[in-house]
C-alpha atoms as a PDB file:
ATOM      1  CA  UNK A   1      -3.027 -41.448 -46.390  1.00  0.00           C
ATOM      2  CA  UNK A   2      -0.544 -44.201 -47.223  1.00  0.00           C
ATOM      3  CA  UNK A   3       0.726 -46.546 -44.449  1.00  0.00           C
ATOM      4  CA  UNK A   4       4.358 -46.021 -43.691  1.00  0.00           C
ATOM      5  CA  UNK A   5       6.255 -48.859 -43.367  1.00  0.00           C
ATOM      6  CA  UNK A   6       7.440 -50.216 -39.224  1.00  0.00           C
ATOM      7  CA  UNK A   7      11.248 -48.874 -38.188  1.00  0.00           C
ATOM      8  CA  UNK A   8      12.562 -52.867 -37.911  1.00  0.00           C
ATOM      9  CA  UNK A   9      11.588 -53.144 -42.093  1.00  0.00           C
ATOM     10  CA  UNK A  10      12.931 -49.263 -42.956  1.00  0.00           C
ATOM     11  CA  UNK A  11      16.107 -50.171 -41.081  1.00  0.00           C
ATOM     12  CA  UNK A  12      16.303 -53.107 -43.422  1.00  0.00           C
ATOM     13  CA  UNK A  13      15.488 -51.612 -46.526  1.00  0.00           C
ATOM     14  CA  UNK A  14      18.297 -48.998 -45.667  1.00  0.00           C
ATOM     15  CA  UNK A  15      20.886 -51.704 -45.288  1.00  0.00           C
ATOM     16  CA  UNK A  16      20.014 -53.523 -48.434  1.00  0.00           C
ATOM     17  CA  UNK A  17      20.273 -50.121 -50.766  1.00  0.00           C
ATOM     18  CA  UNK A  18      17.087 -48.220 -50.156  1.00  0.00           C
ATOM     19  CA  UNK A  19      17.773 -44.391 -50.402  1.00  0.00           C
ATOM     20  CA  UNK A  20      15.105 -42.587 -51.908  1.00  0.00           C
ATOM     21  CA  UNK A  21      14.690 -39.496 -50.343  1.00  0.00           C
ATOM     22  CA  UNK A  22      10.992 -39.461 -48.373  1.00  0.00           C
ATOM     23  CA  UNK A  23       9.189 -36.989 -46.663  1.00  0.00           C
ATOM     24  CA  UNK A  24       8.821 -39.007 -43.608  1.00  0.00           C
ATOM     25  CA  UNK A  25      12.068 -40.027 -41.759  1.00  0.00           C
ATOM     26  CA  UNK A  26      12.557 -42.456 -38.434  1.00  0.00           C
ATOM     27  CA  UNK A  27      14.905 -40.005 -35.644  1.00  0.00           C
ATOM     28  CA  UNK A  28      15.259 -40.711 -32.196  1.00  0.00           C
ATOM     29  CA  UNK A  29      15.419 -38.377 -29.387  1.00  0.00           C
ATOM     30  CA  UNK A  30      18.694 -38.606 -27.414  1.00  0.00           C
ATOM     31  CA  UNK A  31      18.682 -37.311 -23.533  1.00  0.00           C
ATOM     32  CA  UNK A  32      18.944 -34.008 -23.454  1.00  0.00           C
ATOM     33  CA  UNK A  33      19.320 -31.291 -20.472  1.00  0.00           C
ATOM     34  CA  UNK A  34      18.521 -27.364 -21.388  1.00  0.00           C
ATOM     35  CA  UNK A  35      19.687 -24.417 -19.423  1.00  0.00           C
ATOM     36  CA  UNK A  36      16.709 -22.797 -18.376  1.00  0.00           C
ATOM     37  CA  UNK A  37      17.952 -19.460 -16.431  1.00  0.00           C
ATOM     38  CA  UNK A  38      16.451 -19.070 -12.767  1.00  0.00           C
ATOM     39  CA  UNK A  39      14.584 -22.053 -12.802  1.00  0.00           C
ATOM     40  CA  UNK A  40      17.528 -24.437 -13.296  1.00  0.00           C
ATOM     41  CA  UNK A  41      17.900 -27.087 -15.710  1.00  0.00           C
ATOM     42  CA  UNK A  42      15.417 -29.201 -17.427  1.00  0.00           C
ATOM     43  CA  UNK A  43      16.288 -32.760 -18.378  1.00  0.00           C
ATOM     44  CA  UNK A  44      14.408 -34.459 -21.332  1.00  0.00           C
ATOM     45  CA  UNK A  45      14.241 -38.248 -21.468  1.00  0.00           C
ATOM     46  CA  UNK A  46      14.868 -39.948 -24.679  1.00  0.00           C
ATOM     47  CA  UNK A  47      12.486 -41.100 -27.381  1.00  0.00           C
ATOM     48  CA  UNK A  48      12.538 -43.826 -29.204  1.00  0.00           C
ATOM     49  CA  UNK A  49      12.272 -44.120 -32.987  1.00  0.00           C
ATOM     50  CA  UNK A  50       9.583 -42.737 -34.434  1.00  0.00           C
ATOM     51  CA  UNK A  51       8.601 -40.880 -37.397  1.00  0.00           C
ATOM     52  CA  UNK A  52       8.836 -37.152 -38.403  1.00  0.00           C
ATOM     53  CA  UNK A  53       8.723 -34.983 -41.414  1.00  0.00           C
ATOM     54  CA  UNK A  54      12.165 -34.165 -42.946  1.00  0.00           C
ATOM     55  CA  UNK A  55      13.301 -30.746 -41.967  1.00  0.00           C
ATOM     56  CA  UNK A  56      11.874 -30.614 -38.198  1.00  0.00           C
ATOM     57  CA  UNK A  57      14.691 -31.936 -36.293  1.00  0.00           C
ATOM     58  CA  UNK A  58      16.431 -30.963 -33.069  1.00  0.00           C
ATOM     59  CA  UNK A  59      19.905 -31.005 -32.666  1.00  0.00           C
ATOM     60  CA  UNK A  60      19.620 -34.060 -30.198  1.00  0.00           C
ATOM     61  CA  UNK A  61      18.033 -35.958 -32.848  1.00  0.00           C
ATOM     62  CA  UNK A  62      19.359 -38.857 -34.301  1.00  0.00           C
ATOM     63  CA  UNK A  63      18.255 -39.390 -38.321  1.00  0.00           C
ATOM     64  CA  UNK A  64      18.202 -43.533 -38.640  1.00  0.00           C
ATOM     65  CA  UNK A  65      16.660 -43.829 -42.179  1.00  0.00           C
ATOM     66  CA  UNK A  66      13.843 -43.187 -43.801  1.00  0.00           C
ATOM     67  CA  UNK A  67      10.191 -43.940 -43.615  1.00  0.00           C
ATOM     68  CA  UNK A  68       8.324 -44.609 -47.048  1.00  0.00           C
ATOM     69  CA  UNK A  69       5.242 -45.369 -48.139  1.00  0.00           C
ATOM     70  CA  UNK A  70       4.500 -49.297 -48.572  1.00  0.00           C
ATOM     71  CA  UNK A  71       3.460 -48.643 -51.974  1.00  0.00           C
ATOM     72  CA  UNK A  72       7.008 -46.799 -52.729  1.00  0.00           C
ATOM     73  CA  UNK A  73       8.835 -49.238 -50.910  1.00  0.00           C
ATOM     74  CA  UNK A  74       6.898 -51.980 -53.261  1.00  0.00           C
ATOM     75  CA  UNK A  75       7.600 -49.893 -56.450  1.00  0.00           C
ATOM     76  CA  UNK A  76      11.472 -49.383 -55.362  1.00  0.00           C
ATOM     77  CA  UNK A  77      11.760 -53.842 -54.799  1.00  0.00           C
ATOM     78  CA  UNK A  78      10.277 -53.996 -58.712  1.00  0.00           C
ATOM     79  CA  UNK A  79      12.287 -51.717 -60.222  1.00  0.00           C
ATOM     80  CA  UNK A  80      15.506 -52.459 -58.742  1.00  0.00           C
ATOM     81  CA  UNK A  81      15.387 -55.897 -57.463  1.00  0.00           C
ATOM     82  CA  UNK A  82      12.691 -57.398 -59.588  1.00  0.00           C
ATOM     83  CA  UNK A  83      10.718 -58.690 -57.048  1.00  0.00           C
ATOM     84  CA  UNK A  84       6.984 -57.989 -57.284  1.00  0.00           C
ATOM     85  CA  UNK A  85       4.888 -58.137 -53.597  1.00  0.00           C
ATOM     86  CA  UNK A  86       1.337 -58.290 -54.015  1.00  0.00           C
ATOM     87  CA  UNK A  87      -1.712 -59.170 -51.521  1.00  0.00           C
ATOM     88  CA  UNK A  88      -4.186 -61.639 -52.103  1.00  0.00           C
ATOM     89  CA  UNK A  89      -7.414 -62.317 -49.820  1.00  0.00           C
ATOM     90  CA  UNK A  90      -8.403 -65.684 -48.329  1.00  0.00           C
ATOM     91  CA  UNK A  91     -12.220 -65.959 -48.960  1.00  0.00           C
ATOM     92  CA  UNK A  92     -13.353 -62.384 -49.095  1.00  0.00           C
ATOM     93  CA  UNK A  93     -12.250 -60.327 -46.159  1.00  0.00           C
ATOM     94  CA  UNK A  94     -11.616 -63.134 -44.181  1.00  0.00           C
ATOM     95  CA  UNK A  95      -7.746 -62.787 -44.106  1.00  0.00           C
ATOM     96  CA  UNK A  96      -4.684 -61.973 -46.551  1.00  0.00           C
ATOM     97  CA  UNK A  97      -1.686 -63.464 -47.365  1.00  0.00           C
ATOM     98  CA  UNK A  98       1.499 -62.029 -49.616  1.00  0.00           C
ATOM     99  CA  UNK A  99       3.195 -63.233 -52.736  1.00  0.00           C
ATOM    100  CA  UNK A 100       6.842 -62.457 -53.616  1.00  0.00           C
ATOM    101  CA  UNK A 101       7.268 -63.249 -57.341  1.00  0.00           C
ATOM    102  CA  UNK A 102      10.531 -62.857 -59.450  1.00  0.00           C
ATOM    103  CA  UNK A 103       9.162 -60.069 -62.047  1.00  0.00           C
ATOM    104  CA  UNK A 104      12.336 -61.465 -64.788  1.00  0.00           C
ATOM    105  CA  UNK A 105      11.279 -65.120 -64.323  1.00  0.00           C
ATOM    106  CA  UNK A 106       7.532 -64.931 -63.170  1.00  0.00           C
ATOM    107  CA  UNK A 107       8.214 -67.516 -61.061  1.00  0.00           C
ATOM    108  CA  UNK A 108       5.858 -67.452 -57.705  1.00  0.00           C
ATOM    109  CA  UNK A 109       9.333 -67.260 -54.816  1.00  0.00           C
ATOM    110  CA  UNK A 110       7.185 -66.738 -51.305  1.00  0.00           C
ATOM    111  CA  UNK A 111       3.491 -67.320 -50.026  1.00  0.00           C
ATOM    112  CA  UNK A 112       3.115 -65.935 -46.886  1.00  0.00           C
ATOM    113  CA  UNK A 113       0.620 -66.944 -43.955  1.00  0.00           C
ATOM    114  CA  UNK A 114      -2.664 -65.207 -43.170  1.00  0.00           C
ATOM    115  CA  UNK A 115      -3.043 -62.109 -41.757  1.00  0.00           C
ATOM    116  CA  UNK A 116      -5.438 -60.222 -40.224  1.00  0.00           C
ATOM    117  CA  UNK A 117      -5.172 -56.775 -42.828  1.00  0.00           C
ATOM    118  CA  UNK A 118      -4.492 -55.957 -45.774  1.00  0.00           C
ATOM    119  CA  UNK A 119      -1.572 -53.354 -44.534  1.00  0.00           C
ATOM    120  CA  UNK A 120       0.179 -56.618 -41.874  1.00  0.00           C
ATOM    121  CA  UNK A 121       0.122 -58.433 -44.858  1.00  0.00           C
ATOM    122  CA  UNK A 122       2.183 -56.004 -47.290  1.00  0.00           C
ATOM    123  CA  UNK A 123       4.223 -55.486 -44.339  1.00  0.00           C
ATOM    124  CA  UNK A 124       5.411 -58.744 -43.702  1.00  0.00           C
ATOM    125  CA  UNK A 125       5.644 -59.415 -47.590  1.00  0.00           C
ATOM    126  CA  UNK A 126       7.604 -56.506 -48.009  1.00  0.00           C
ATOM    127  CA  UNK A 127       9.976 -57.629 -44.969  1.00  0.00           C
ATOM    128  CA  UNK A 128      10.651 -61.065 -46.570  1.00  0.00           C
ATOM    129  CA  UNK A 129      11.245 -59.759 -49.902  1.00  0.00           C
ATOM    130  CA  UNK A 130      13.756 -57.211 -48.188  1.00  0.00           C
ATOM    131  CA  UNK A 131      15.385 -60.409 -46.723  1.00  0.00           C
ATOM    132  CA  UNK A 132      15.925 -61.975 -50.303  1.00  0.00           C
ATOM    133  CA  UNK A 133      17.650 -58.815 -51.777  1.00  0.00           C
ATOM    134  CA  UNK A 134      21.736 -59.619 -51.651  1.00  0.00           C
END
């Protein structure tokens, strides 16, 4: 299964143009209170964002944006920004870092630092490469 990417970089890749329709979606829950006959009502708390497939949503649900893939969110930044994000390791499996490189140019734009995983590496390199696209 294919990491999805975090809520704070699909909120991003929303406001700079992302709309590819996804399986996955981020929602959050808002407070809700049900009539529930003779036993009285039932309050639910609210939920914070989180993930769920398209399709299952309550009416107290609130659709934010959606939740790809960090391989589709890669493939959408090279085909319509022309910014390639790819991982590198640091000795092995010692660590990882990302590079953000200008697919028209081929010129190297970001190194990041070293992380930990693979997938907190893509992450963050997607993030930054998010924050370059006007």
């Amino acid at each position: 299964m294919e990491t999805l990417i975090q809520f704070k970089t699909a909120k991003l890749a929303q406001e700079k143009g992302f709309d590819t329709p996804c399986e996955n979606v981020y929602v959050e829950t808002l407070e809700h209170t049900l009539e529930m006959g003779r036993g009285g009502d039932c309050t639910f708390p609210a939920q914070e964002s989180r993930v769920l497939k398209n399709g299952k949503f309550d009416e107290w649900d609130i659709i934010h944006c959606q939740a790809p893939s960090q391989s589709v969110l890669a493939d959408w930044l090279r085909k319509e920004n022309n910014i390639d994000v790819f991982i590198d390791s640091v000795g092995g499996k010692n660590g990882y870092f990302y590079v953000l490189q200008d697919i028209l140019t081929g010129n190297q734009i970001k190194t990041g630092d070293k992380y930990n995983t693979f997938e907190n590496s893509f992450e963050e390199g997607l993030f930054e490469a998010l924050s370059l696209v006007v």
